[in-house]
C-alpha atoms as a PDB file:
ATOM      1  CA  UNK A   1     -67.574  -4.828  58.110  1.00  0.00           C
ATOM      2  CA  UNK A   2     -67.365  -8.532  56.242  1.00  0.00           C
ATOM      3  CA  UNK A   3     -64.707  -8.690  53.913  1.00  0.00           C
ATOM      4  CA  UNK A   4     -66.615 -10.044  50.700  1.00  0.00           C
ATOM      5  CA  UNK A   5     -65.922 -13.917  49.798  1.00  0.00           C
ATOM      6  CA  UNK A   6     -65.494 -14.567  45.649  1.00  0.00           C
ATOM      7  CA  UNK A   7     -63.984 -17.447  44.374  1.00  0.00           C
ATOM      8  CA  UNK A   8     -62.051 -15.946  41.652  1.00  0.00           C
ATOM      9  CA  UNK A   9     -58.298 -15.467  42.355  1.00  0.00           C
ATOM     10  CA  UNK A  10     -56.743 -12.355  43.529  1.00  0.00           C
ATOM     11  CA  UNK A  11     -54.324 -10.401  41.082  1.00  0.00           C
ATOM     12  CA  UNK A  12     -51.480 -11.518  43.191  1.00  0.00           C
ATOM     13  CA  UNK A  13     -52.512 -15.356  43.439  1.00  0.00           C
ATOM     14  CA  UNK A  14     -52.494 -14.873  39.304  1.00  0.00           C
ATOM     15  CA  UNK A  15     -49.252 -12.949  39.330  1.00  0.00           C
ATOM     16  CA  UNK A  16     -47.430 -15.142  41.969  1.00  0.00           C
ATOM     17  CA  UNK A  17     -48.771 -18.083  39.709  1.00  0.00           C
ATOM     18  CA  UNK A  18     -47.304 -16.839  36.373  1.00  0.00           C
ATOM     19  CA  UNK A  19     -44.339 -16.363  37.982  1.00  0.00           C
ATOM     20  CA  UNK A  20     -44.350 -20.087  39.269  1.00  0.00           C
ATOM     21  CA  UNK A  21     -45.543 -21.325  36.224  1.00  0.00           C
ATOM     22  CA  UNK A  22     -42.684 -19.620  34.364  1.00  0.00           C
ATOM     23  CA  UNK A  23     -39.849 -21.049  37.027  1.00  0.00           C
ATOM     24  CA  UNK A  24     -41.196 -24.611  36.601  1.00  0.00           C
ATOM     25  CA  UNK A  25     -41.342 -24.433  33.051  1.00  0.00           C
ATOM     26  CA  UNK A  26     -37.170 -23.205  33.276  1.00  0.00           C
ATOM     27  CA  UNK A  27     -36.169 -26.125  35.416  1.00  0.00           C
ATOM     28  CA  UNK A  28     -37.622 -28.830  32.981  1.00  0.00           C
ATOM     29  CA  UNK A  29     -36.099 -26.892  30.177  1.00  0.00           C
ATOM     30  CA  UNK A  30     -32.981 -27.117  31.697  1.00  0.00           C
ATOM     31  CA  UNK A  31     -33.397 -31.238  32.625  1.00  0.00           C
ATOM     32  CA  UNK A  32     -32.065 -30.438  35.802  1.00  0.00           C
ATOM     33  CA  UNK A  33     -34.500 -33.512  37.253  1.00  0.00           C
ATOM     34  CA  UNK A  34     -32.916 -36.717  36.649  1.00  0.00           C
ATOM     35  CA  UNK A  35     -35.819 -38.925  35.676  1.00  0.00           C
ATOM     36  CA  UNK A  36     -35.377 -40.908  32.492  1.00  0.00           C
ATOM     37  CA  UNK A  37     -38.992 -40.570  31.831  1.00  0.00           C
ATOM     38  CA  UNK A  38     -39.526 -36.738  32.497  1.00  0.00           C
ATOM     39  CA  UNK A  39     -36.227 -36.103  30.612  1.00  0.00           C
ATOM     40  CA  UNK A  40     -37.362 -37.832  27.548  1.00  0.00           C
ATOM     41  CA  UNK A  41     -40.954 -36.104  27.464  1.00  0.00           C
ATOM     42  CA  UNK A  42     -42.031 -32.806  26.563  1.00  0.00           C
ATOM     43  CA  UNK A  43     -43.996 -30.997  29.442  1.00  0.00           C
ATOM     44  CA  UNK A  44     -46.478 -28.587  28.795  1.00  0.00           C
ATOM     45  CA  UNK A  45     -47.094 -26.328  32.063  1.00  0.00           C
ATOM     46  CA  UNK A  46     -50.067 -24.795  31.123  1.00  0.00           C
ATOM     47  CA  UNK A  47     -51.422 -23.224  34.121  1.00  0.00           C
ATOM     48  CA  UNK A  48     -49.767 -22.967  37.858  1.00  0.00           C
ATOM     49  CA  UNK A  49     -53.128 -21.858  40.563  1.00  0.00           C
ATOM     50  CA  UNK A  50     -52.485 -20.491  43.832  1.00  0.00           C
ATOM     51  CA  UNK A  51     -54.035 -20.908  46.899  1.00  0.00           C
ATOM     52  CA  UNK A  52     -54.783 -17.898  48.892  1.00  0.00           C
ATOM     53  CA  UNK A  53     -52.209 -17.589  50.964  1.00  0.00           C
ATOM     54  CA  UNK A  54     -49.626 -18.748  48.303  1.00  0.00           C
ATOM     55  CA  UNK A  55     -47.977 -21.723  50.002  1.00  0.00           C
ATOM     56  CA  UNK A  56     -49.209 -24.439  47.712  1.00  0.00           C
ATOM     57  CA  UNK A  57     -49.510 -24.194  43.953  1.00  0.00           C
ATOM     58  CA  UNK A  58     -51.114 -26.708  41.843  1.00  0.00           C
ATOM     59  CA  UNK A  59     -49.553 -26.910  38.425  1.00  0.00           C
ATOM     60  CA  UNK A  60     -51.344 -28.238  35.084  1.00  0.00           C
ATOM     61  CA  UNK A  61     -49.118 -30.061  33.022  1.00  0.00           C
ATOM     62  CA  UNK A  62     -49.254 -31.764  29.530  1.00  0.00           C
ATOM     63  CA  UNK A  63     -46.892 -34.752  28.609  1.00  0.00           C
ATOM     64  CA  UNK A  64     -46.622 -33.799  24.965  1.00  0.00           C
ATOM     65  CA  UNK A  65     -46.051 -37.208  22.706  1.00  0.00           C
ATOM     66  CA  UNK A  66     -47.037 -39.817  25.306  1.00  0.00           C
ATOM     67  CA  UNK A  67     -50.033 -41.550  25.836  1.00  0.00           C
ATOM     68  CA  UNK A  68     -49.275 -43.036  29.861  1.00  0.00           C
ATOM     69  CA  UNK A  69     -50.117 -39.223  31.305  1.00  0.00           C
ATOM     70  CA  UNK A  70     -50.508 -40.828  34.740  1.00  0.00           C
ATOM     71  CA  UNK A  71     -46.869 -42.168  34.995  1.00  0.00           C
ATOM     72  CA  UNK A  72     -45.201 -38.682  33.643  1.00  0.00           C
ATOM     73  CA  UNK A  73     -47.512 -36.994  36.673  1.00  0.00           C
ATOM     74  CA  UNK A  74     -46.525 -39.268  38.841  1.00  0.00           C
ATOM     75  CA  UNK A  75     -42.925 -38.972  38.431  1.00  0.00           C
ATOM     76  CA  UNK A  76     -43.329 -35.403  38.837  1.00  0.00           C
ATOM     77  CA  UNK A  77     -45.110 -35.406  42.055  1.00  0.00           C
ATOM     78  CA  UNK A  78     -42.162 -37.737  43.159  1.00  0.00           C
ATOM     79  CA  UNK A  79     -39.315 -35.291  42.421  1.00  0.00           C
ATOM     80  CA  UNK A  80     -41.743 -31.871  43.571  1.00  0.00           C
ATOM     81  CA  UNK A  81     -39.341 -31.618  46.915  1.00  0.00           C
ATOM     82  CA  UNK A  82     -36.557 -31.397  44.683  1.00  0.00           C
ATOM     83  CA  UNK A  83     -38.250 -29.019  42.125  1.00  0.00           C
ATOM     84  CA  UNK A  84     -39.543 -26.678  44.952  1.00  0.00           C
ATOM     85  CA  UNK A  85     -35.933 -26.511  46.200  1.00  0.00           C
ATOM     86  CA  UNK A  86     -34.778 -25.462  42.292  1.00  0.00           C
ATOM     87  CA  UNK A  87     -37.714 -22.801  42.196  1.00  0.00           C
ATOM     88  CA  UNK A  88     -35.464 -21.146  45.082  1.00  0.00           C
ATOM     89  CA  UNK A  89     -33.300 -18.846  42.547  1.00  0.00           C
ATOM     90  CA  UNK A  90     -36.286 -17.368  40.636  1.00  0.00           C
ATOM     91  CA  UNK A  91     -38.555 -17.105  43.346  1.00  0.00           C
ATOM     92  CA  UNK A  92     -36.775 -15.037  46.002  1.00  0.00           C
ATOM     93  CA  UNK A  93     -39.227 -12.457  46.890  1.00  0.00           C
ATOM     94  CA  UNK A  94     -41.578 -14.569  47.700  1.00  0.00           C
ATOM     95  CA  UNK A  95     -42.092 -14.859  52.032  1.00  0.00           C
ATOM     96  CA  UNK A  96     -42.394 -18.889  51.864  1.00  0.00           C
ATOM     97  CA  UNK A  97     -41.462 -21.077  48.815  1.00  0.00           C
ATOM     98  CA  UNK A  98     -45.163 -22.689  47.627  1.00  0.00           C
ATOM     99  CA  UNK A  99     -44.954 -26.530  47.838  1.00  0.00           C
ATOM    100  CA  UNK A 100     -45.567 -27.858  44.442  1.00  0.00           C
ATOM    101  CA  UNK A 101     -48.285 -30.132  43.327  1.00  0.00           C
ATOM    102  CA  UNK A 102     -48.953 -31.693  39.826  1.00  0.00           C
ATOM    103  CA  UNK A 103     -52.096 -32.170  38.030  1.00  0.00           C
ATOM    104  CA  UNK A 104     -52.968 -33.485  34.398  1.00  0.00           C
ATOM    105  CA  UNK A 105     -54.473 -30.923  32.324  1.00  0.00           C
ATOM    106  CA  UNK A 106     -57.480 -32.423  30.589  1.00  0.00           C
ATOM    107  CA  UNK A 107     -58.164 -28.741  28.975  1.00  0.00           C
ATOM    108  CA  UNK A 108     -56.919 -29.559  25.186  1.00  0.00           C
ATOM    109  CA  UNK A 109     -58.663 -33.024  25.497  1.00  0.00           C
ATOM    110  CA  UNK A 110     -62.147 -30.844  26.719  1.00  0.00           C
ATOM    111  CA  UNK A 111     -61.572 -28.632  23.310  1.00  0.00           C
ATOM    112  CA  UNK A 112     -60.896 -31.227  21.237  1.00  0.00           C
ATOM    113  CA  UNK A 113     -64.639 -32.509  22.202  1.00  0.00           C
ATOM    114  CA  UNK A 114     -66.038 -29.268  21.791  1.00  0.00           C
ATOM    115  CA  UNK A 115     -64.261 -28.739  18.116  1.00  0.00           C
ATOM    116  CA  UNK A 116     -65.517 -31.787  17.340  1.00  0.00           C
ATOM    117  CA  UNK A 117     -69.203 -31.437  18.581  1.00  0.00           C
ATOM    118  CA  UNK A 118     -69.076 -27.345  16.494  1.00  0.00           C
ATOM    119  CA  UNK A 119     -68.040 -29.649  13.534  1.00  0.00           C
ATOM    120  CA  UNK A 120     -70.998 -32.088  13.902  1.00  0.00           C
ATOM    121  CA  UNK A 121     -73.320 -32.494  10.481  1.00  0.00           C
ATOM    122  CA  UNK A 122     -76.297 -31.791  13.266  1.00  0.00           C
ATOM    123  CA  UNK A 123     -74.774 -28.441  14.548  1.00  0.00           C
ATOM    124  CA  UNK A 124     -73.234 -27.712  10.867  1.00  0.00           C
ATOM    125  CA  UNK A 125     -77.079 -28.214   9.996  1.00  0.00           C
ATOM    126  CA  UNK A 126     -79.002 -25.806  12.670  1.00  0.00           C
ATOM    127  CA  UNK A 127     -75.952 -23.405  11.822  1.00  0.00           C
ATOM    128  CA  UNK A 128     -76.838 -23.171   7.694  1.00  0.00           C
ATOM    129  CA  UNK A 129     -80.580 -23.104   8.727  1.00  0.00           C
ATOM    130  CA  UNK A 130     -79.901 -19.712  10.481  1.00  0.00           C
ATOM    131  CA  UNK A 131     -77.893 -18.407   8.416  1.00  0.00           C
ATOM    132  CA  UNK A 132     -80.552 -18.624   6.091  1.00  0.00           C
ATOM    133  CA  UNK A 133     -83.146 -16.757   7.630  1.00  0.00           C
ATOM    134  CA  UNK A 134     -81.079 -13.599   8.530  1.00  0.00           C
END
Protein backbone atom coordinates (compact mmCIF):
# COMPACT_ATOMS: atom_id res chain seq x y z
CA UNK A 1 0.00 0.00 0.00
CA UNK A 2 1.28 3.77 -1.19
CA UNK A 3 1.38 6.05 1.51
CA UNK A 4 -0.68 9.09 0.00
CA UNK A 5 1.52 12.28 -1.10
CA UNK A 6 -0.31 15.95 -0.08
CA UNK A 7 1.49 18.94 0.08
CA UNK A 8 -0.03 20.38 3.08
CA UNK A 9 2.05 20.09 6.30
CA UNK A 10 1.64 17.48 8.85
CA UNK A 11 0.26 18.51 12.41
CA UNK A 12 3.68 17.98 13.76
CA UNK A 13 5.64 20.02 10.96
CA UNK A 14 2.91 22.91 12.18
CA UNK A 15 3.43 22.17 15.84
CA UNK A 16 7.29 21.76 15.69
CA UNK A 17 7.06 25.13 13.65
CA UNK A 18 5.09 27.15 16.28
CA UNK A 19 7.29 26.04 18.62
CA UNK A 20 10.34 27.36 16.49
CA UNK A 21 8.67 30.30 15.60
CA UNK A 22 8.02 31.09 19.27
CA UNK A 23 11.95 30.33 20.33
CA UNK A 24 13.18 32.67 17.56
CA UNK A 25 10.90 35.28 18.36
CA UNK A 26 12.45 34.95 22.41
CA UNK A 27 16.03 35.25 21.33
CA UNK A 28 15.50 38.60 19.36
CA UNK A 29 13.44 39.78 22.24
CA UNK A 30 16.11 39.20 24.40
CA UNK A 31 18.97 40.98 21.82
CA UNK A 32 21.05 38.23 22.58
CA UNK A 33 22.53 38.66 18.69
CA UNK A 34 24.97 41.34 18.60
CA UNK A 35 24.23 43.04 15.31
CA UNK A 36 23.80 46.79 15.46
CA UNK A 37 21.31 46.57 12.74
CA UNK A 38 19.07 43.60 14.01
CA UNK A 39 19.29 45.14 17.54
CA UNK A 40 17.94 48.41 16.46
CA UNK A 41 14.96 46.88 14.30
CA UNK A 42 11.84 45.37 15.21
CA UNK A 43 11.41 41.75 13.77
CA UNK A 44 8.25 40.39 13.01
CA UNK A 45 8.47 36.38 12.83
CA UNK A 46 5.42 35.73 11.30
CA UNK A 47 5.53 32.25 10.22
CA UNK A 48 8.44 29.44 10.87
CA UNK A 49 7.61 26.18 7.95
CA UNK A 50 9.04 22.91 8.39
CA UNK A 51 10.30 20.58 6.16
CA UNK A 52 9.25 17.07 6.53
CA UNK A 53 11.62 15.65 8.36
CA UNK A 54 12.11 18.79 10.59
CA UNK A 55 15.80 19.57 10.13
CA UNK A 56 15.47 22.84 8.30
CA UNK A 57 12.94 25.54 9.05
CA UNK A 58 12.40 28.50 6.97
CA UNK A 59 11.31 31.48 8.99
CA UNK A 60 9.22 34.62 7.62
CA UNK A 61 10.28 37.66 9.08
CA UNK A 62 9.19 41.39 8.96
CA UNK A 63 11.71 44.30 9.70
CA UNK A 64 9.11 46.56 11.25
CA UNK A 65 10.16 50.50 10.59
CA UNK A 66 12.79 49.97 7.88
CA UNK A 67 12.60 50.20 4.39
CA UNK A 68 16.29 48.12 3.36
CA UNK A 69 14.37 44.53 4.17
CA UNK A 70 17.18 42.81 2.25
CA UNK A 71 20.06 43.98 4.60
CA UNK A 72 17.98 43.10 8.02
CA UNK A 73 17.54 39.38 6.19
CA UNK A 74 20.73 39.26 5.40
CA UNK A 75 22.18 39.92 8.67
CA UNK A 76 20.02 37.33 9.98
CA UNK A 77 21.00 34.60 7.72
CA UNK A 78 24.62 35.62 8.80
CA UNK A 79 24.17 35.08 12.56
CA UNK A 80 21.48 31.72 11.92
CA UNK A 81 24.56 29.34 13.28
CA UNK A 82 24.56 31.32 16.25
CA UNK A 83 20.70 31.57 16.59
CA UNK A 84 20.26 27.76 15.98
CA UNK A 85 22.78 27.21 18.81
CA UNK A 86 20.42 29.74 21.21
CA UNK A 87 17.20 27.74 20.06
CA UNK A 88 19.07 24.82 22.08
CA UNK A 89 17.28 25.66 25.62
CA UNK A 90 13.68 25.78 24.28
CA UNK A 91 13.94 23.20 21.86
CA UNK A 92 15.17 20.13 23.75
CA UNK A 93 12.84 17.49 22.74
CA UNK A 94 13.39 17.83 19.54
CA UNK A 95 15.86 14.60 17.95
CA UNK A 96 18.08 17.18 15.77
CA UNK A 97 18.10 21.03 16.20
CA UNK A 98 16.46 22.41 12.58
CA UNK A 99 19.05 24.66 10.83
CA UNK A 100 17.54 28.01 10.46
CA UNK A 101 16.86 29.88 7.33
CA UNK A 102 15.39 33.45 6.83
CA UNK A 103 12.98 34.68 4.37
CA UNK A 104 11.19 38.17 3.85
CA UNK A 105 7.60 37.96 4.32
CA UNK A 106 5.92 39.79 1.47
CA UNK A 107 2.35 38.66 3.07
CA UNK A 108 1.26 42.27 4.61
CA UNK A 109 2.66 43.92 1.38
CA UNK A 110 0.23 41.12 -0.77
CA UNK A 111 -2.85 42.46 1.59
CA UNK A 112 -2.13 45.77 1.38
CA UNK A 113 -2.72 45.28 -2.62
CA UNK A 114 -5.69 43.38 -2.12
CA UNK A 115 -7.26 46.14 0.49
CA UNK A 116 -6.50 48.45 -1.87
CA UNK A 117 -7.91 46.74 -5.09
CA UNK A 118 -11.59 45.83 -2.49
CA UNK A 119 -11.39 49.69 -2.05
CA UNK A 120 -11.21 50.49 -5.82
CA UNK A 121 -14.20 53.05 -7.16
CA UNK A 122 -14.54 50.03 -9.98
CA UNK A 123 -15.04 47.19 -7.36
CA UNK A 124 -16.87 49.80 -4.85
CA UNK A 125 -19.08 50.22 -8.12
CA UNK A 126 -19.98 46.39 -9.19
CA UNK A 127 -20.36 46.00 -5.25
CA UNK A 128 -23.41 48.91 -4.92
CA UNK A 129 -24.80 47.52 -8.27
CA UNK A 130 -25.49 44.17 -6.46
CA UNK A 131 -26.46 45.24 -3.65
CA UNK A 132 -29.09 46.78 -5.44
CA UNK A 133 -30.68 44.06 -7.07
CA UNK A 134 -31.01 41.71 -4.01
Amino acid sequence: MTKPTSSAPSQRMLRVGEQVRAAITQVLQRGEVNDDLIEKTVISVSEVRMSPDLKMATAYVAPLGVKDHDAVIAALNKHAKFIRGRLGNQLRQLKYMPEVRFRDDTSFDNYQKIDALLRSPEVQRDLGTDQDQD
